[in-house]
Protein backbone atom coordinates (compact mmCIF):
# COMPACT_ATOMS: atom_id res chain seq x y z
CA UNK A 1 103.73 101.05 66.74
CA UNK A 2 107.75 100.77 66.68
CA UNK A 3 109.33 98.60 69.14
CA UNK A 4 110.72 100.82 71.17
CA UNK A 5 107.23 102.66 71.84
CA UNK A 6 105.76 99.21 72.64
CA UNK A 7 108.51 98.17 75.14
CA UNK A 8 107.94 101.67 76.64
CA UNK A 9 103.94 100.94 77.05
CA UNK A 10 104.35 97.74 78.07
CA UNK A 11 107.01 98.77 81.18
CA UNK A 12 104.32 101.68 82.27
CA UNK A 13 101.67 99.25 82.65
CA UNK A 14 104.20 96.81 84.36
CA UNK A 15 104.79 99.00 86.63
CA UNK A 16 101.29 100.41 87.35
CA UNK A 17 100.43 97.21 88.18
CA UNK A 18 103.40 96.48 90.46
CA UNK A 19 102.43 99.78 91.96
CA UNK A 20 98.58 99.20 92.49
CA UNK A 21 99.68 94.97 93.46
CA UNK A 22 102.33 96.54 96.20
CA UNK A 23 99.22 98.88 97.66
CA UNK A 24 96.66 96.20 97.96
CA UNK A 25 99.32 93.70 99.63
CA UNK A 26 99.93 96.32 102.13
CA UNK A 27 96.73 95.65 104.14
CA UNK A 28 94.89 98.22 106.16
CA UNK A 29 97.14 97.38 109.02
CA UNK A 30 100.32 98.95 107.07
CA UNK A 31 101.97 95.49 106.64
CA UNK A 32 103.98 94.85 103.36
CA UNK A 33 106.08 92.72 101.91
CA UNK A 34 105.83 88.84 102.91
CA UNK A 35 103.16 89.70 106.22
CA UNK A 36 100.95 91.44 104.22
CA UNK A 37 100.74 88.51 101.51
CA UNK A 38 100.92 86.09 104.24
CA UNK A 39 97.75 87.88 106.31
CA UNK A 40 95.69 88.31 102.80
CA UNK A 41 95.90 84.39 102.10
CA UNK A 42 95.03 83.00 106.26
């Protein structure tokens, strides 16, 4: 695999997981950002 394939790969699954983090953060009630992480951890 050349370099640039693999730094292409490895930014897809970056942000798949940024994008499936950001949806389970933002909690049934539709908070995001800093609430939602805050309401997960009480």
């Amino acid at each position: 695999m050349s370099p640039s394939l693999r730094k292409a790969v490895a930014v897809a699954i970056g942000g798949g997981a940024v994008a499936i983090a950001s949806v389970l953060i933002t909690g049934p009630g539709g908070n995001d950002g800093l609430e939602g992480v805050s309401y997960i951890l009480r």
